[in-house]
N, C-alpha and C. Protein backbone atom coordinates (compact mmCIF):
# COMPACT_ATOMS: atom_id res chain seq x y z
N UNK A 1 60.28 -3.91 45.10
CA UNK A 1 61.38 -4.37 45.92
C UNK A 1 62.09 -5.50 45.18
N UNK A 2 63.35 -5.97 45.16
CA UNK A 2 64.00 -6.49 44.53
C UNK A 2 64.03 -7.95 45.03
N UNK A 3 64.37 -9.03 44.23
CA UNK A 3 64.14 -10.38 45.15
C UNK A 3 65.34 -10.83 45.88
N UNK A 4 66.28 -10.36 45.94
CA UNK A 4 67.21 -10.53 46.99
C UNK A 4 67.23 -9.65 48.58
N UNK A 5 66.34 -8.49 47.96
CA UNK A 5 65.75 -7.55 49.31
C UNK A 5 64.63 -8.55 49.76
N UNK A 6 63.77 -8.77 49.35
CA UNK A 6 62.24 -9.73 49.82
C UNK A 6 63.19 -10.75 50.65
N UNK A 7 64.04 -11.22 49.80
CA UNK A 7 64.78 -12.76 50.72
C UNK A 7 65.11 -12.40 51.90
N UNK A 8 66.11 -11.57 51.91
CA UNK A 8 66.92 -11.04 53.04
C UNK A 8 65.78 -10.29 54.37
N UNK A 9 64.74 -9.66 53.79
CA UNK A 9 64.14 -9.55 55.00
C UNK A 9 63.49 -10.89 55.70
N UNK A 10 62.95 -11.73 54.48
CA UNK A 10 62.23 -12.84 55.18
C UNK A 10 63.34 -13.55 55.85
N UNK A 11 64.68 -13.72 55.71
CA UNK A 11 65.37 -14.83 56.54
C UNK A 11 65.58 -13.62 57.81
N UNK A 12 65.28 -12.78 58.11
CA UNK A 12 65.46 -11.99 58.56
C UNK A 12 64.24 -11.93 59.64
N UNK A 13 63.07 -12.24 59.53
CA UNK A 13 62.09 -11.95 60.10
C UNK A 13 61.87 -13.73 60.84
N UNK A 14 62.31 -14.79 59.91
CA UNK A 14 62.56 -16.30 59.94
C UNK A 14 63.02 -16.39 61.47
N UNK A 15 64.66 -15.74 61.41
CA UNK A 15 65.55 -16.05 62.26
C UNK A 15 65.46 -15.00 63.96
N UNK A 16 64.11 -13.74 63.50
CA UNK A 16 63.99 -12.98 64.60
C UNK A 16 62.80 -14.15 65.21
N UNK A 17 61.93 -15.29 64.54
CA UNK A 17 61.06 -15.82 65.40
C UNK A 17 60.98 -17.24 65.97
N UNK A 18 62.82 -17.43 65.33
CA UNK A 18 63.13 -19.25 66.16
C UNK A 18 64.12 -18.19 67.16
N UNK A 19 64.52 -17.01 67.44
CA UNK A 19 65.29 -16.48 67.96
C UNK A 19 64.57 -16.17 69.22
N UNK A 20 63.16 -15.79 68.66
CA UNK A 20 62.04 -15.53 70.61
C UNK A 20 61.66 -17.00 70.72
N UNK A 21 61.46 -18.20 70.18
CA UNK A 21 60.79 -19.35 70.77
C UNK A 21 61.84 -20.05 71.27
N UNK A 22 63.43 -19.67 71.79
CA UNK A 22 64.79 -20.06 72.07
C UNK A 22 64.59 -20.10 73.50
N UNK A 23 63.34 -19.21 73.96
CA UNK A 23 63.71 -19.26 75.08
C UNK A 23 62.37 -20.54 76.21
N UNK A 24 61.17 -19.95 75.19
CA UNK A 24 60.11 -21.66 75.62
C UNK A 24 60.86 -23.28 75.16
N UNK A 25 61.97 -23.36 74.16
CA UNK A 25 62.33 -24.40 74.57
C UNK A 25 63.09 -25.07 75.33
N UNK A 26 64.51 -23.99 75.56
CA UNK A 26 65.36 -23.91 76.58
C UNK A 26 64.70 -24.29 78.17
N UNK A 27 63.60 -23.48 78.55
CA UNK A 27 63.04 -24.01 79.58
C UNK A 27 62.44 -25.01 80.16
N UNK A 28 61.54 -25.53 78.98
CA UNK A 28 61.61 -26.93 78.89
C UNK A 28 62.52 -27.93 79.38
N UNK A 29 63.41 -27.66 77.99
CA UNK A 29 64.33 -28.54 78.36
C UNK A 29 65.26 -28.20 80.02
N UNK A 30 65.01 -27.21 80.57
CA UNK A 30 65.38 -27.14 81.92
C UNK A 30 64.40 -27.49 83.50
N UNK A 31 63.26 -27.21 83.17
CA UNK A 31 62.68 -27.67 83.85
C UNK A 31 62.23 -28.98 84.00
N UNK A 32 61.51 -29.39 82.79
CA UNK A 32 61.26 -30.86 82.67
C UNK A 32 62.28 -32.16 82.94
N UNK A 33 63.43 -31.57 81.80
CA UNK A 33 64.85 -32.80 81.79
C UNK A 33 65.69 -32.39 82.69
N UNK A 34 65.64 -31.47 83.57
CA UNK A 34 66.81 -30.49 84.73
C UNK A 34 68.11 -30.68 83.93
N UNK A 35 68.55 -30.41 82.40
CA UNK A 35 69.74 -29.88 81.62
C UNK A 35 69.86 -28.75 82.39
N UNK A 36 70.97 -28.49 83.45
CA UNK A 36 71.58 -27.33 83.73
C UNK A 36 71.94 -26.31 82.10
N UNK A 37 72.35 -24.95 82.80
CA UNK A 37 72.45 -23.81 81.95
C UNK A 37 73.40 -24.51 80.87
N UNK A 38 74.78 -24.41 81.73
CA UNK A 38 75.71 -24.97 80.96
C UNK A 38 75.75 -26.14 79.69
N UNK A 39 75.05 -27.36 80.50
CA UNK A 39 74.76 -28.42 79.13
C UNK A 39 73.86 -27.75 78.08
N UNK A 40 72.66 -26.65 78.33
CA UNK A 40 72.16 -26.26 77.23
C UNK A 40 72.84 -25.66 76.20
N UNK A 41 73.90 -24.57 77.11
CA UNK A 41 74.88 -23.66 76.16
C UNK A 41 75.80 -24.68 75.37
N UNK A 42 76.05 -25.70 75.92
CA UNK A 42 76.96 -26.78 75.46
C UNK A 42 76.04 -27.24 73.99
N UNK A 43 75.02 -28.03 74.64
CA UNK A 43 74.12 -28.21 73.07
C UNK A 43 73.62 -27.25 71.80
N UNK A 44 73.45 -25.94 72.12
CA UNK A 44 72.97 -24.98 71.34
C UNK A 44 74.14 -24.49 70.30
N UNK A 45 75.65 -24.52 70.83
CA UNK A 45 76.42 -24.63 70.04
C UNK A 45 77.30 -25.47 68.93
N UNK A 46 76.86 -26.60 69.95
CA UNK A 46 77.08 -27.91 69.25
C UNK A 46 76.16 -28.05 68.16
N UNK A 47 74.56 -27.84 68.14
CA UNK A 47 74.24 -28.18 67.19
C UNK A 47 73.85 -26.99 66.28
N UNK A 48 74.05 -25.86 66.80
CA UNK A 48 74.18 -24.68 65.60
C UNK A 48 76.12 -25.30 64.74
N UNK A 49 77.10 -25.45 65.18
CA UNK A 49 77.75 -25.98 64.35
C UNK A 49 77.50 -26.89 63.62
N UNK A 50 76.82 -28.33 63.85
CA UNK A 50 76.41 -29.11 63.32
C UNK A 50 75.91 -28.51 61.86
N UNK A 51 74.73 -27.62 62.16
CA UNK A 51 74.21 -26.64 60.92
C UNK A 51 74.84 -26.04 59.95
N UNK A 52 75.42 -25.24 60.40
CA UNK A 52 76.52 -24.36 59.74
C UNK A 52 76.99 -24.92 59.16
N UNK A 53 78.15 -25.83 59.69
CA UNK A 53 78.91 -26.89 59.15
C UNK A 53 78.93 -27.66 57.44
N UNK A 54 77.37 -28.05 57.86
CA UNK A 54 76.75 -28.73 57.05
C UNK A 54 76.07 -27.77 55.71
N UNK A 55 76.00 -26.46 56.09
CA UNK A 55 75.33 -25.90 55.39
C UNK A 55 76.52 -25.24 54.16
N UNK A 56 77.44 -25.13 55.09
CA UNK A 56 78.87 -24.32 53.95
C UNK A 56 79.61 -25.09 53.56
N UNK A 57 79.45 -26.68 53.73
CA UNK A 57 79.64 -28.27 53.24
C UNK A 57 78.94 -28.36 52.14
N UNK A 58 77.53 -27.86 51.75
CA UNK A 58 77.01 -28.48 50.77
C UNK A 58 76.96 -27.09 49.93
N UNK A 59 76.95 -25.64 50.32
CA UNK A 59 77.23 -24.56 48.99
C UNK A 59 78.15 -23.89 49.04
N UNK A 60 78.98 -24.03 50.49
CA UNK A 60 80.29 -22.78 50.09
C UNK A 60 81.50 -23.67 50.33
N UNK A 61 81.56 -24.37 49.61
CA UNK A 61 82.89 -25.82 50.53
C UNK A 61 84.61 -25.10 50.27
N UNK A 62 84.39 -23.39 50.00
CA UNK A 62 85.76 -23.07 49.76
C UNK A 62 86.20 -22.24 51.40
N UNK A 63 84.55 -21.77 51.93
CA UNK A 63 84.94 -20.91 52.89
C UNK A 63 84.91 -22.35 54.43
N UNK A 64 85.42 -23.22 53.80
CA UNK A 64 85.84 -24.53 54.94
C UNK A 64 87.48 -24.44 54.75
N UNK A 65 88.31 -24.07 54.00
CA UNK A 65 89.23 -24.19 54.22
C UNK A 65 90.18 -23.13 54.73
N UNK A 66 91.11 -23.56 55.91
CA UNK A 66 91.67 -22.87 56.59
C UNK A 66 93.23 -23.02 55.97
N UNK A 67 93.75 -21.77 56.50
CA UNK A 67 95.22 -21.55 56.05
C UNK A 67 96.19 -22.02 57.56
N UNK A 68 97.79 -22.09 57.18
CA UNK A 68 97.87 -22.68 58.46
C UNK A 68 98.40 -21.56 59.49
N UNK A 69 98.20 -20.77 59.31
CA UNK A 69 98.33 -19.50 60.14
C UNK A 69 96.84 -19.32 60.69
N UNK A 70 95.66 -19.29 59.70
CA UNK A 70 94.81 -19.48 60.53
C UNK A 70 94.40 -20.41 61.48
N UNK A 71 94.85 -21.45 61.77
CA UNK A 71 94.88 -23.12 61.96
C UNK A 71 95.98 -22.10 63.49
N UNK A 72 97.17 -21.94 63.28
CA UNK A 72 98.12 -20.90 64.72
C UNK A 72 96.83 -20.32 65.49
N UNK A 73 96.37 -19.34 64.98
CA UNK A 73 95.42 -18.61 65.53
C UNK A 73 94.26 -19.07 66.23
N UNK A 74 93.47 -20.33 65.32
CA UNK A 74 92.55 -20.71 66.62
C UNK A 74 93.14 -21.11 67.60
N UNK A 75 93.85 -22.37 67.39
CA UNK A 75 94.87 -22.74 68.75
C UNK A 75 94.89 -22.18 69.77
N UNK A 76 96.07 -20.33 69.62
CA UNK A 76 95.93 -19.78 70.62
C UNK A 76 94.84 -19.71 70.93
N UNK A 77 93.82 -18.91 70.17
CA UNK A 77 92.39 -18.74 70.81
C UNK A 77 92.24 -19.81 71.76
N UNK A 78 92.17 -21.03 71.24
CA UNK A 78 91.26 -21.83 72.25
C UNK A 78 92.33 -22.11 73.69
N UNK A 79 93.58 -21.72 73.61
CA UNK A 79 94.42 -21.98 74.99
C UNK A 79 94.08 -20.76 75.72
N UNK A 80 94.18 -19.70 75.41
CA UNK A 80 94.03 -18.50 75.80
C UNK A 80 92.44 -18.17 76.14
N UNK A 81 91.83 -18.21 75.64
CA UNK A 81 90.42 -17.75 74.85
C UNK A 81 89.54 -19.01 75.92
């Protein structure tokens, strides 16, 4: 098997098992701290951007830049959307 196949399954198998323990911490944090649904969905995106962010900041810093038509487009999105 090739080492970019080996990789790709392991981030693959990585992200299927913080993907089932999403839901013992979520509850937690709902039962214990009473974070309604909403503030969780609020935090889970917030700090998966945080990640991302940071992650195509430090190896892909070309796919951060937006055009200004794309820059039109979220806009609407986010008035509409």
């Amino acid at each position: 098997m090739p080492q970019h196949s080996a990789r790709g399954y392991f981030l693959v198998v990585v992200a299927a098992m913080l993907w089932g323990t999403l839901g013992l911490f979520f509850r937690a944090l709902h039962n214990d701290y009473g974070l309604s649904a909403l503030t969780l969905a609020f935090l889970r995106a917030s700090i998966s951007f945080v990640i991302v962010f940071s992650a195509l900041a430090l190896t892909r810093r070309d796919l951060l830049r937006l055009t200004r038509r794309s820059v039109t487009l979220f806009i609407l999105y986010g008035l509409i959307g």
